[in-house]
C-alpha atoms as a PDB file:
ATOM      1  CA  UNK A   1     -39.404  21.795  52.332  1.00  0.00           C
ATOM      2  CA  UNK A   2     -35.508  21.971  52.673  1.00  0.00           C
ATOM      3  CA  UNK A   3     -35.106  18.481  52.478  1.00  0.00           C
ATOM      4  CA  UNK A   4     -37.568  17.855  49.658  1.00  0.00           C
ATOM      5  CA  UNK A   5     -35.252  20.354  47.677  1.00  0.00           C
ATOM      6  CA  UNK A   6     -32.247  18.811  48.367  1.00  0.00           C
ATOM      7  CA  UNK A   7     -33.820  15.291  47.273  1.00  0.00           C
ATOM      8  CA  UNK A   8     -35.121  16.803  44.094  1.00  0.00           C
ATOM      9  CA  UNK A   9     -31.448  18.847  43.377  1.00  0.00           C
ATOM     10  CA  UNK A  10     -30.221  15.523  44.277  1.00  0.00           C
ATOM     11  CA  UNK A  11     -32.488  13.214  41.487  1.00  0.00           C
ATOM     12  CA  UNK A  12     -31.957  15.815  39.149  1.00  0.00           C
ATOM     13  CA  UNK A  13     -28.262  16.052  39.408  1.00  0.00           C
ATOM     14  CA  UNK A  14     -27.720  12.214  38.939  1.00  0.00           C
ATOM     15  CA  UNK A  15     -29.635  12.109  36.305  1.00  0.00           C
ATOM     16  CA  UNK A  16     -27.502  14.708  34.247  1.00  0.00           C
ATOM     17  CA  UNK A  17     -24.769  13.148  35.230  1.00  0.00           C
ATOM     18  CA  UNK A  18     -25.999   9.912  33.912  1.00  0.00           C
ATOM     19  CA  UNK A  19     -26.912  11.485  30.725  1.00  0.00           C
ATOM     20  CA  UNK A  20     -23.753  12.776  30.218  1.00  0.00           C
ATOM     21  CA  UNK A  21     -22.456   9.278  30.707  1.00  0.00           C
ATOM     22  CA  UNK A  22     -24.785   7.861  28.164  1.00  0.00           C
ATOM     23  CA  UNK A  23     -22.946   6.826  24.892  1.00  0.00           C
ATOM     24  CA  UNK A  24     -24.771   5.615  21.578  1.00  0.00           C
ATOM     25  CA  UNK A  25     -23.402   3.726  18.662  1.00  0.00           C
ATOM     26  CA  UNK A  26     -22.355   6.424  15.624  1.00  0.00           C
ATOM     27  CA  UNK A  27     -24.148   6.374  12.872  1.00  0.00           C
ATOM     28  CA  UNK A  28     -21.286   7.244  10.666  1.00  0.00           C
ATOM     29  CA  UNK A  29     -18.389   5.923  12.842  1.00  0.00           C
ATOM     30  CA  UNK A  30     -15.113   7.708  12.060  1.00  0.00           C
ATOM     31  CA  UNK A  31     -12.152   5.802  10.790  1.00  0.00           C
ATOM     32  CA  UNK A  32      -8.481   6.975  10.620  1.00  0.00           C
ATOM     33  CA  UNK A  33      -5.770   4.972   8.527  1.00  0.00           C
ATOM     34  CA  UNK A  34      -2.120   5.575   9.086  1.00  0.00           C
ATOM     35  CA  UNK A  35      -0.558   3.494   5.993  1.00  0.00           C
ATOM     36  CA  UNK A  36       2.923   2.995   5.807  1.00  0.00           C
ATOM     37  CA  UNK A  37       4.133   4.212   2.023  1.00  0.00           C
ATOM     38  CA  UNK A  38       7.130   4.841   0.075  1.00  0.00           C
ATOM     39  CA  UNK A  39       9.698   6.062   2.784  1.00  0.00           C
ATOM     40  CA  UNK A  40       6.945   7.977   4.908  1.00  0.00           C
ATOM     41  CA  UNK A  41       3.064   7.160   5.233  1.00  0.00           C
ATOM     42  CA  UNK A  42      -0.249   8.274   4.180  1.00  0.00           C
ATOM     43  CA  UNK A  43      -2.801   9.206   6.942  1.00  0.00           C
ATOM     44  CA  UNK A  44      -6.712   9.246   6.113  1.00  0.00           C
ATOM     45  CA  UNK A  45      -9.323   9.885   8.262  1.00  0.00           C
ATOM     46  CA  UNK A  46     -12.818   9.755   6.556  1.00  0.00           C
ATOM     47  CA  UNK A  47     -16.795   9.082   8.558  1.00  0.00           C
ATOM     48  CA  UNK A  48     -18.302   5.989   7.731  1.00  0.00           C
ATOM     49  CA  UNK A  49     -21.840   5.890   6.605  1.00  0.00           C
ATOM     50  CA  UNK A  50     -23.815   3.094   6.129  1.00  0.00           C
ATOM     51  CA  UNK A  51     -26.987   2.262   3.476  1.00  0.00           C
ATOM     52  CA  UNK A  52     -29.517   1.588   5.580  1.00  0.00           C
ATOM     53  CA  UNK A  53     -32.280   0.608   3.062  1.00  0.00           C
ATOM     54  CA  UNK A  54     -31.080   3.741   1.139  1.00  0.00           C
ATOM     55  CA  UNK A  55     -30.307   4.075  -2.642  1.00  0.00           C
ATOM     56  CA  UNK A  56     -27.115   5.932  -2.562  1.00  0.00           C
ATOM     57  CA  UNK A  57     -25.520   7.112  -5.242  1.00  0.00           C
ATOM     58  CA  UNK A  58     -27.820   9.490  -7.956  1.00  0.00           C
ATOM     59  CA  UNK A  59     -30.469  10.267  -4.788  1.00  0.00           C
ATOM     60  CA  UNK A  60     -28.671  10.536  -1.130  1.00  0.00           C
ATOM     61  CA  UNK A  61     -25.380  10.823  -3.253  1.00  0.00           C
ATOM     62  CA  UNK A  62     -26.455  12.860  -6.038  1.00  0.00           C
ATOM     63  CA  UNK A  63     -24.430  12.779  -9.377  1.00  0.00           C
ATOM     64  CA  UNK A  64     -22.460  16.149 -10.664  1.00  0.00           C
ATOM     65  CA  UNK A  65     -22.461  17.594  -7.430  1.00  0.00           C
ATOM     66  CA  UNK A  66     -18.926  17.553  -4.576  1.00  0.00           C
ATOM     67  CA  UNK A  67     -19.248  15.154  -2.182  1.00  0.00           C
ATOM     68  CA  UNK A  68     -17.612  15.452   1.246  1.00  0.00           C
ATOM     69  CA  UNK A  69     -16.523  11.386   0.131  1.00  0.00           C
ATOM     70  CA  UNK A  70     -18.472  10.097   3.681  1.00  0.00           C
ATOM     71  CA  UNK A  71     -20.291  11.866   6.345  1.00  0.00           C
ATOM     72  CA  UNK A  72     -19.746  14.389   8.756  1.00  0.00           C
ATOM     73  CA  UNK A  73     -16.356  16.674   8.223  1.00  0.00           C
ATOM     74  CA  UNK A  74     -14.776  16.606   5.066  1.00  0.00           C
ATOM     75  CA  UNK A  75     -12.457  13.716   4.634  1.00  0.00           C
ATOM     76  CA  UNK A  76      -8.746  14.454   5.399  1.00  0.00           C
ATOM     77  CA  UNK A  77      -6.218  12.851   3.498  1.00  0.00           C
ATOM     78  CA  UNK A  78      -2.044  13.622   4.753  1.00  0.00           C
ATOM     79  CA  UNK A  79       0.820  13.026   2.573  1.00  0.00           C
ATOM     80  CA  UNK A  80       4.144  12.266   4.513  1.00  0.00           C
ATOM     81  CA  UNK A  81       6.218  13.229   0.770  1.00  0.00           C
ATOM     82  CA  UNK A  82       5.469  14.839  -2.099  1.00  0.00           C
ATOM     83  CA  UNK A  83       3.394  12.261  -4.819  1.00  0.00           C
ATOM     84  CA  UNK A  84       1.744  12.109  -8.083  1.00  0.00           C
ATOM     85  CA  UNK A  85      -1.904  11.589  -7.545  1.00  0.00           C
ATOM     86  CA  UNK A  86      -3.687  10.286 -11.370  1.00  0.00           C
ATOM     87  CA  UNK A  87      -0.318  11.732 -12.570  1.00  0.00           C
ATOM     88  CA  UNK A  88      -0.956  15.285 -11.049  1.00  0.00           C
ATOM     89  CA  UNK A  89       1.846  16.802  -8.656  1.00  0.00           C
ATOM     90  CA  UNK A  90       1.076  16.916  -5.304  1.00  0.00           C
ATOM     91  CA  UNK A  91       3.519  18.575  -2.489  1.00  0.00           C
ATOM     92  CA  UNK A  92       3.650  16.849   1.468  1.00  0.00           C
ATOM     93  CA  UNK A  93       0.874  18.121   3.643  1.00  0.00           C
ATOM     94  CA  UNK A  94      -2.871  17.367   4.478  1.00  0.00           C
ATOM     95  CA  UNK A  95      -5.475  18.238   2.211  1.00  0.00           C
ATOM     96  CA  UNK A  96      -9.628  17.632   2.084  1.00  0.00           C
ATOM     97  CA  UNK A  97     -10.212  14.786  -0.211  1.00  0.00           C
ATOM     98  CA  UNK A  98     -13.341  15.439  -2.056  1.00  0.00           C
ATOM     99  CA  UNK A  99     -15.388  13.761  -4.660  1.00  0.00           C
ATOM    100  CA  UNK A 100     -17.590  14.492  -7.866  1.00  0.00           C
ATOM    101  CA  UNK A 101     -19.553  11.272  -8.397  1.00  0.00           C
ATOM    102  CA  UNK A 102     -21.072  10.438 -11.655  1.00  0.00           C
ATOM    103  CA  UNK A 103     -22.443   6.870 -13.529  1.00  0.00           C
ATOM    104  CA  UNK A 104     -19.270   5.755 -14.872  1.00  0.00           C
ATOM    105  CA  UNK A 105     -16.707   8.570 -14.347  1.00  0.00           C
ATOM    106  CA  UNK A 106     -15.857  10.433 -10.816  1.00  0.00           C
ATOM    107  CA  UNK A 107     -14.147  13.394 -10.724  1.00  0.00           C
ATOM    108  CA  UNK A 108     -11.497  13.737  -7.440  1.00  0.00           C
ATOM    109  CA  UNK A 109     -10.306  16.915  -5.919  1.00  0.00           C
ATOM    110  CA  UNK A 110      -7.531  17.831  -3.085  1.00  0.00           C
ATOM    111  CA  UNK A 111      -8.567  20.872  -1.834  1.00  0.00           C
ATOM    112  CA  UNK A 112      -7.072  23.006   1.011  1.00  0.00           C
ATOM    113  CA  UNK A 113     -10.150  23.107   2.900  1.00  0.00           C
ATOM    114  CA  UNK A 114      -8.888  21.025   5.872  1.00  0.00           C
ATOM    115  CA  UNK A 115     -11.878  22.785   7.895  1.00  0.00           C
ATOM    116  CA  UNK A 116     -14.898  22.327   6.349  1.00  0.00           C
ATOM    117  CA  UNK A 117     -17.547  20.755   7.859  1.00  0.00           C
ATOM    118  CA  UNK A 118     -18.128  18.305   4.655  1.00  0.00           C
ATOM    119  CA  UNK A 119     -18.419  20.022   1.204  1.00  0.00           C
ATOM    120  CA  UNK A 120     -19.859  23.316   3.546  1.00  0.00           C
ATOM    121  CA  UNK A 121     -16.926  26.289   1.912  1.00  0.00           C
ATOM    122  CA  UNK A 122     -16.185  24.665  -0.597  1.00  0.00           C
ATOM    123  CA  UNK A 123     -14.208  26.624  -2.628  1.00  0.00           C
ATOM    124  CA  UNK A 124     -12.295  25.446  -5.707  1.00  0.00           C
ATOM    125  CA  UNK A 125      -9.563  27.931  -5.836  1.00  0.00           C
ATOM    126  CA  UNK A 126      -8.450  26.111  -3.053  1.00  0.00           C
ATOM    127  CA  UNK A 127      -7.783  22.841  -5.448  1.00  0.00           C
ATOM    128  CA  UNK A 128      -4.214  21.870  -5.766  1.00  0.00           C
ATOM    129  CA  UNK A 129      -5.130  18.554  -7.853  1.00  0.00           C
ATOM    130  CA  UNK A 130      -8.550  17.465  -9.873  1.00  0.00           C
ATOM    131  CA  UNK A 131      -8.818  14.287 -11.259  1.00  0.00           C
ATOM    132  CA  UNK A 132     -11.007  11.986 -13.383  1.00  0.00           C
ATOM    133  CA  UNK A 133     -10.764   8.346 -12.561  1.00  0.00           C
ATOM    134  CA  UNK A 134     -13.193   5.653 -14.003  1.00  0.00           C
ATOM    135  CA  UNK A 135     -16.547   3.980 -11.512  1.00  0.00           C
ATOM    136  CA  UNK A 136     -16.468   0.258 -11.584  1.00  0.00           C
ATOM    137  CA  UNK A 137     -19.352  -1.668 -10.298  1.00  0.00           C
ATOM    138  CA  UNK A 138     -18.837  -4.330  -7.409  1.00  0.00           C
ATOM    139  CA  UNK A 139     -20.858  -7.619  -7.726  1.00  0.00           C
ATOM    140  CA  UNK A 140     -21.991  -7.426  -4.200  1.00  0.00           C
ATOM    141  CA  UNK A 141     -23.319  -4.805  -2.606  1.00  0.00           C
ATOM    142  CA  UNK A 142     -20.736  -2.975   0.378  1.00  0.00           C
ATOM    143  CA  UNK A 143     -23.437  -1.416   3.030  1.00  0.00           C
ATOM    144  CA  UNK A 144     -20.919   0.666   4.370  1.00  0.00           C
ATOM    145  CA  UNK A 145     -18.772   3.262   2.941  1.00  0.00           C
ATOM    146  CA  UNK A 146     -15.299   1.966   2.634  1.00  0.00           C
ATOM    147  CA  UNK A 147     -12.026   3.559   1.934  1.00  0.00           C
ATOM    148  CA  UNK A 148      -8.531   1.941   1.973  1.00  0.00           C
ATOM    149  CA  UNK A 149      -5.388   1.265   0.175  1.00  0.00           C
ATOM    150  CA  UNK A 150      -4.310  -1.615  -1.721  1.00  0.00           C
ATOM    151  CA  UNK A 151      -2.006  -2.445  -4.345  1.00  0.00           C
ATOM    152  CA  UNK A 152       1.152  -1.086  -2.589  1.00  0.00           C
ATOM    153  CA  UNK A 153       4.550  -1.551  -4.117  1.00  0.00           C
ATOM    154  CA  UNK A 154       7.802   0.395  -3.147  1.00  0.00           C
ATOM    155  CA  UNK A 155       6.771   3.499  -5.057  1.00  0.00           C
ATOM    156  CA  UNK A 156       2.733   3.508  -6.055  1.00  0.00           C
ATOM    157  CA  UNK A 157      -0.433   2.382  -4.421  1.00  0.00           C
ATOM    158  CA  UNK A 158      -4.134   2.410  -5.137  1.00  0.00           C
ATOM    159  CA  UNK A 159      -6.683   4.489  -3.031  1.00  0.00           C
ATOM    160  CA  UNK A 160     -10.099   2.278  -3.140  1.00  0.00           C
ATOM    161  CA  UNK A 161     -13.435   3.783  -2.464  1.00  0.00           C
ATOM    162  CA  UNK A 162     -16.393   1.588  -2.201  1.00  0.00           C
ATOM    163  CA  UNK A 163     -20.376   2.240  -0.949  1.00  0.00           C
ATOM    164  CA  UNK A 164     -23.140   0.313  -2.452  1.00  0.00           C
ATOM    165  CA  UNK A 165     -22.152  -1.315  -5.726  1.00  0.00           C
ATOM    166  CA  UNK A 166     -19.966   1.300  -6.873  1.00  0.00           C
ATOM    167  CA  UNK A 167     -16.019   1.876  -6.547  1.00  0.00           C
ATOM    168  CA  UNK A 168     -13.471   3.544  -7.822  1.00  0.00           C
ATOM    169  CA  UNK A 169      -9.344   3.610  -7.788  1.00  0.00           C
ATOM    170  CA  UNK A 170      -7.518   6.492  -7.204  1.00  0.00           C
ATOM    171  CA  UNK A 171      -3.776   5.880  -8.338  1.00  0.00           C
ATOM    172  CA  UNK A 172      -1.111   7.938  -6.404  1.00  0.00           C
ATOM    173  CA  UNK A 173       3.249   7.343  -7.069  1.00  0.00           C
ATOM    174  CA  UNK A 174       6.002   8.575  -5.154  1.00  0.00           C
ATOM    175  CA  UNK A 175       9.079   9.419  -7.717  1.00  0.00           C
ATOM    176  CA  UNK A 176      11.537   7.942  -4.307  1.00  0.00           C
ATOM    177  CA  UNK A 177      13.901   6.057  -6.733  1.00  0.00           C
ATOM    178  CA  UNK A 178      16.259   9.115  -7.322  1.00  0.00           C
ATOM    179  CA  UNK A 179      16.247  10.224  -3.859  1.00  0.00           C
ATOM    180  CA  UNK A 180      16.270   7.213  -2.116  1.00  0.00           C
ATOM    181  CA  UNK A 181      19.626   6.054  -4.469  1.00  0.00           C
ATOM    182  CA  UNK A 182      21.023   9.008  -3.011  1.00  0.00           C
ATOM    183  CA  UNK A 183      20.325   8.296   0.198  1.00  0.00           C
ATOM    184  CA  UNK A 184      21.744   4.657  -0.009  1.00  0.00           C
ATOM    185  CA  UNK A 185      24.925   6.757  -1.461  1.00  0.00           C
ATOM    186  CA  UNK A 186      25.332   8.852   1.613  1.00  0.00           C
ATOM    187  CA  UNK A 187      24.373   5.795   3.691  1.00  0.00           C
ATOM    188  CA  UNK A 188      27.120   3.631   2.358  1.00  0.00           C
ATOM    189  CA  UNK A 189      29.943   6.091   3.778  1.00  0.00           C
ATOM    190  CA  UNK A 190      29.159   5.970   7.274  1.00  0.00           C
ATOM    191  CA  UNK A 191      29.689   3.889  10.072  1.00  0.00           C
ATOM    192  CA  UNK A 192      27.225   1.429  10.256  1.00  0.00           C
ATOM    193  CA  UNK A 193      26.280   0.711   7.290  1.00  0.00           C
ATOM    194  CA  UNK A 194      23.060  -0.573   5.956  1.00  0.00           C
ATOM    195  CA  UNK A 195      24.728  -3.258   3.210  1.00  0.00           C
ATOM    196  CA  UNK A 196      21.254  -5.182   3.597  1.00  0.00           C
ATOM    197  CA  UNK A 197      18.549  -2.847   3.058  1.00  0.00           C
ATOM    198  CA  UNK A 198      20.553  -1.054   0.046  1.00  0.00           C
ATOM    199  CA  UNK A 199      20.640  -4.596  -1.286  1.00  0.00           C
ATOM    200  CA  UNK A 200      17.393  -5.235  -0.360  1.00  0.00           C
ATOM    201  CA  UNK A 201      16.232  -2.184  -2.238  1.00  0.00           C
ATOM    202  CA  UNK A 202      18.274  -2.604  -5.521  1.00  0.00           C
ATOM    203  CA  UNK A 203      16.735  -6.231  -5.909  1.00  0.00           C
ATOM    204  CA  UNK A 204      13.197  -5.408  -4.782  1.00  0.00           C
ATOM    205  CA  UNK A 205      13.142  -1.950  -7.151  1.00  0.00           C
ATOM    206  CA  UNK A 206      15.145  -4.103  -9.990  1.00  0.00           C
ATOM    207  CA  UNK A 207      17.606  -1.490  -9.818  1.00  0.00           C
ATOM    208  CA  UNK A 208      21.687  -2.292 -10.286  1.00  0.00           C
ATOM    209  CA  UNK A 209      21.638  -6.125  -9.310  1.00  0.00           C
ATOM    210  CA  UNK A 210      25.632  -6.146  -9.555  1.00  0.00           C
ATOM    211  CA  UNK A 211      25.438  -3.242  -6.244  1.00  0.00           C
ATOM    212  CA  UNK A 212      22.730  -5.826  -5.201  1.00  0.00           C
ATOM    213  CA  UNK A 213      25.056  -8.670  -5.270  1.00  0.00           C
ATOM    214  CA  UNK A 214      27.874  -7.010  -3.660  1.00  0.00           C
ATOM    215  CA  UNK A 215      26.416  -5.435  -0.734  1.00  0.00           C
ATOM    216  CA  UNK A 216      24.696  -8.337  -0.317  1.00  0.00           C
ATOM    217  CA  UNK A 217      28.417 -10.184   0.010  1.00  0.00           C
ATOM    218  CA  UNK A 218      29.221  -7.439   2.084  1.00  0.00           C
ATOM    219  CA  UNK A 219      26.282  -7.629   4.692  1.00  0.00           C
ATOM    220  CA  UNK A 220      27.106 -11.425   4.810  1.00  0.00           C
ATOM    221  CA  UNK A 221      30.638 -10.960   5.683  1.00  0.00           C
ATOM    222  CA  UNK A 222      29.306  -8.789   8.339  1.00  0.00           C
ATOM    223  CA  UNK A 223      26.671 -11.694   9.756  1.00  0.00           C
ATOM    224  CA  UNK A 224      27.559 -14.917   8.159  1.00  0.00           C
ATOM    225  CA  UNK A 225      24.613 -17.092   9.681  1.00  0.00           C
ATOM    226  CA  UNK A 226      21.906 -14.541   8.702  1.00  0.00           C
ATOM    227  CA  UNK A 227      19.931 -17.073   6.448  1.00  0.00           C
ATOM    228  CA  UNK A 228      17.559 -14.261   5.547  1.00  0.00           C
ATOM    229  CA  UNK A 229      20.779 -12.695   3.830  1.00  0.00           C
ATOM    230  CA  UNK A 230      21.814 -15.726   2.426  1.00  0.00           C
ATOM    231  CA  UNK A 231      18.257 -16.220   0.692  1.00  0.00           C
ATOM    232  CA  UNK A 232      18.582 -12.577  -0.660  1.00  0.00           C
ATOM    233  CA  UNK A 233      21.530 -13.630  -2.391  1.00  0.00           C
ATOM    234  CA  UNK A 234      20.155 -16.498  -4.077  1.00  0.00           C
ATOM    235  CA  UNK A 235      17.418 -14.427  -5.273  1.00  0.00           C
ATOM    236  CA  UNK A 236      19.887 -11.994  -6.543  1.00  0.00           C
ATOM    237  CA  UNK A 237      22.338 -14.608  -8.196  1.00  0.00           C
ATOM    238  CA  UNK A 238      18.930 -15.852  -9.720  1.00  0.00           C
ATOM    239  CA  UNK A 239      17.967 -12.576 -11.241  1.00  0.00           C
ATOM    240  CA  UNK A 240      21.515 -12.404 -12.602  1.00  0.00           C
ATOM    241  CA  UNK A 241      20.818 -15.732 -14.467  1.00  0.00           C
ATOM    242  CA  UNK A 242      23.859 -17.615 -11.992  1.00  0.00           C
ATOM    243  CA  UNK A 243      22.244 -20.776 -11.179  1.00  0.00           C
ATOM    244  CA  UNK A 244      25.128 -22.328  -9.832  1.00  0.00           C
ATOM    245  CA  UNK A 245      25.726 -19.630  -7.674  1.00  0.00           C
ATOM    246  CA  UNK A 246      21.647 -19.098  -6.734  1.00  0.00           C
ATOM    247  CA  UNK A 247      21.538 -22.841  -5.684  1.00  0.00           C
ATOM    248  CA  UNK A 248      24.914 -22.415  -3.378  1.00  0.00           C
ATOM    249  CA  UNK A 249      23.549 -19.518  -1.964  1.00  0.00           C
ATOM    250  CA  UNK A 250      19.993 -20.917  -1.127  1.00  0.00           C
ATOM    251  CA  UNK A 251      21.884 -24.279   0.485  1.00  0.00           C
ATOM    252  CA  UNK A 252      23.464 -21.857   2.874  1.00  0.00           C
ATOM    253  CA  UNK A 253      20.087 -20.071   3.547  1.00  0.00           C
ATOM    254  CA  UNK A 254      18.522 -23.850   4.625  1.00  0.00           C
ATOM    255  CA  UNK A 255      21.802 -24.815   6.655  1.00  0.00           C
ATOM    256  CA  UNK A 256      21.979 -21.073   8.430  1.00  0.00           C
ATOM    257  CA  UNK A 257      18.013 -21.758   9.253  1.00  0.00           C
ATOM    258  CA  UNK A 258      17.934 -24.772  10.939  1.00  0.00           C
ATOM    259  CA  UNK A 259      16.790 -24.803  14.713  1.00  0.00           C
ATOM    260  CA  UNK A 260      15.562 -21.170  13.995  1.00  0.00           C
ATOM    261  CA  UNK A 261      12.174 -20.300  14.950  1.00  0.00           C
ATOM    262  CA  UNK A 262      11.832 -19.448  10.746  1.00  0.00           C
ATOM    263  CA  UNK A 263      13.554 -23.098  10.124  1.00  0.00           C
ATOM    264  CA  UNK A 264      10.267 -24.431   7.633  1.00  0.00           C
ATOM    265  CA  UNK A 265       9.236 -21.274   6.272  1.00  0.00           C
ATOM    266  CA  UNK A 266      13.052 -20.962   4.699  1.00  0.00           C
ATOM    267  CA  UNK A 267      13.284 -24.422   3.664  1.00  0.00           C
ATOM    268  CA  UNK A 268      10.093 -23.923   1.680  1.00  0.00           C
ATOM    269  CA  UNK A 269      11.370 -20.550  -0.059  1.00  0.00           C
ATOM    270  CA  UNK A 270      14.731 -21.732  -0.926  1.00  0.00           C
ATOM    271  CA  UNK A 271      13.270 -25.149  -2.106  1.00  0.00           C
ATOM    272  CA  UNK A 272      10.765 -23.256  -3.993  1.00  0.00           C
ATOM    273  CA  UNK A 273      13.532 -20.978  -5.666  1.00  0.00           C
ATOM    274  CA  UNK A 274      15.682 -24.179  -6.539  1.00  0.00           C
ATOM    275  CA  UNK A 275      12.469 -25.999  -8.157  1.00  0.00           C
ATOM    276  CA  UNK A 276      12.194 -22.749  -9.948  1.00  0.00           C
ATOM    277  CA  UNK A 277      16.032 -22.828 -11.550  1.00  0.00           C
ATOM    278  CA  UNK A 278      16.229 -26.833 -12.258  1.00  0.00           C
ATOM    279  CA  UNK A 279      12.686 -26.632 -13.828  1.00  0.00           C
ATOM    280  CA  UNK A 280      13.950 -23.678 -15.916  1.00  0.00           C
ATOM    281  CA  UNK A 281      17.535 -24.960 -16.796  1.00  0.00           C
ATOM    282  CA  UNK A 282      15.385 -28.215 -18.033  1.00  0.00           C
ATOM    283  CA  UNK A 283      12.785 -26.235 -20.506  1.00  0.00           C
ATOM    284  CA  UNK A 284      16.126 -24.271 -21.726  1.00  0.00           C
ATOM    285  CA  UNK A 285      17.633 -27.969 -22.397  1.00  0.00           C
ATOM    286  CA  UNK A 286      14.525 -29.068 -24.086  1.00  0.00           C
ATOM    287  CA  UNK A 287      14.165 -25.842 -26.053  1.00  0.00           C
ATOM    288  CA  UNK A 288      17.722 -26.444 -27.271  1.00  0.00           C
ATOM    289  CA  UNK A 289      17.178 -29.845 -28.183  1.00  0.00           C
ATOM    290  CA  UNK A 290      14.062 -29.216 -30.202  1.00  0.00           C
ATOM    291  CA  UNK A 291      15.802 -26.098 -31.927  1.00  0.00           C
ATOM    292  CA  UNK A 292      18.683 -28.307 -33.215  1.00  0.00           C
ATOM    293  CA  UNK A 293      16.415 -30.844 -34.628  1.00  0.00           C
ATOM    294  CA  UNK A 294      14.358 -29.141 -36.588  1.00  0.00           C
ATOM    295  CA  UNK A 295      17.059 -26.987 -37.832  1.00  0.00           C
ATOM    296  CA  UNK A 296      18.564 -30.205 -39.388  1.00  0.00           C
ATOM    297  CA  UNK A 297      17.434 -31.684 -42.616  1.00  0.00           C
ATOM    298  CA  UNK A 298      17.710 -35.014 -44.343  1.00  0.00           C
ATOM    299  CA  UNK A 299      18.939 -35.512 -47.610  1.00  0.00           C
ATOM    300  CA  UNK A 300      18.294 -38.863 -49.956  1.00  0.00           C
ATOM    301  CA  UNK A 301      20.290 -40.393 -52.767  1.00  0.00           C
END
């Protein structure tokens, strides 16, 4: 009897064990995003439902009503500096991203409810931001829910949200030109200083292009064979309208890059950018030429 115990204790206990070993697919898979943005990041983590055969949005979805924007707990959205979110201030810090879906306009919320298990406690004094954004339909259907961000520039990107054949755009800005000039300011007076990437910035932000062409000379002085530099400054001299100077600077860029691992991809660019000048000094020529003849006129006697 002892030993038909311990066989049965036995059975029983492997087959808990197995159970707890036992893993099945998600249904509604959870997916974090840590998106580099402005001088910080963004950090989303959302669940991931699928269709399914469903119809989603105005049945499982229903219109009017806040959506948890996915399944599971409410969808977390983190803010590494403060932003502009549809043009309303938001400060750093994590917030519950919730939705208010309807046929061609969606209402978004932030809300402090980090904790909520979906749109469960709710509450909308807890709303730091609400805004109305428009619904677009897709041409093909997306069979699973589908957030992510696109259209990312030095200070703005686009949140996209897509699940069946709708979608919508949520725009949010970071105001980083006024700090991040200061920083560059501060930067400039210390030791090792970052002459590229404040040049870098200027150009890229179409800030001061003068500051852009001079610590650009100045991070060159530093690293003369830095082709990477050298095609910054032709871009630079271009944007300054120096084509002279632009061409120079893009010859130096090829020379500095050959035997590099990068050798073709800067021929291309600088080629590219020199294509670009000649073929735009020519249509100035031509413009000039046709501007001069029909400005003249003929006279008879």
């Amino acid at each position: 009897m002892k030993r038909l115990l311990f066989v049965l204790l036995f059975i029983a206990t492997a087959g808990m064990v197995q159970a707890q070993d036992l893993k099945t697919p998600a249904l509604s898979p959870t997916c974090k995003i840590d998106q580099a943005f402005s001088t910080s990041s963004i950090e989303l983590s959302y669940s991931r439902p699928s269709m399914r055969g469903r119809k989603i949005f105005g049945e499982l979805v229903p219109y009017g009503k806040v959506w948890r924007t996915g399944a599971n707990a409410a969808t977390k959205i983190k803010f590494g500096e403060d932003i502009e979110i549809g043009g309303k201030p938001v400060k750093a810090g994590e917030y519950a991203l919730y939705t208010i879906p309807g046929t061609w306009e969606w209402e978004v919320v932030l809300n402090k409810g980090t904790g909520n298990w979906g749109a469960y406690g709710y509450d909308s004094t807890g709303d730091v931001a609400r805004i109305k954004v428009k619904a677009e339909q897709m041409k093909m259907p997306m069979q699973t829910f589908t957030m992510d961000f696109s259209n990312i520039t030095l200070n703005s990107c686009d949140l996209f949200l897509g699940w069946e054949k709708t979608m919508i755009m949520i725009p949010i800005v970071s105001h980083n030109n006024e700090r991040i000039t200061a920083a560059i300011d501060k930067a400039i007076n210390k030791p090792n200083i970052p002459y590229f990437q404040a040049a870098n910035y200027y150009f890229e932000s179409d800030g001061d292009l003068e500051k852009a062409n001079m610590y650009c000379d100045k991070a060159l002085e530093q690293n003369p064979k830095a082709y990477y530099m050298w095609l910054l400054k032709a871009r630079i001299e271009a944007k300054l309208g120096h084509k002279d100077e632009a061409i120079a600077a893009a010859t130096k860029s090829m020379e500095a890059a050959k035997g590099s691992a990068a050798e073709d991809e800067y021929m291309r660019n600088n080629l590219k950018l020199i294509d670009e000048l000649n073929s735009k000094s020519s249509d100035t020529k031509m413009e000039h030429h046709h501007s001069g003849h029909s400005g003249s006129k003929k006279t008879s006697k």
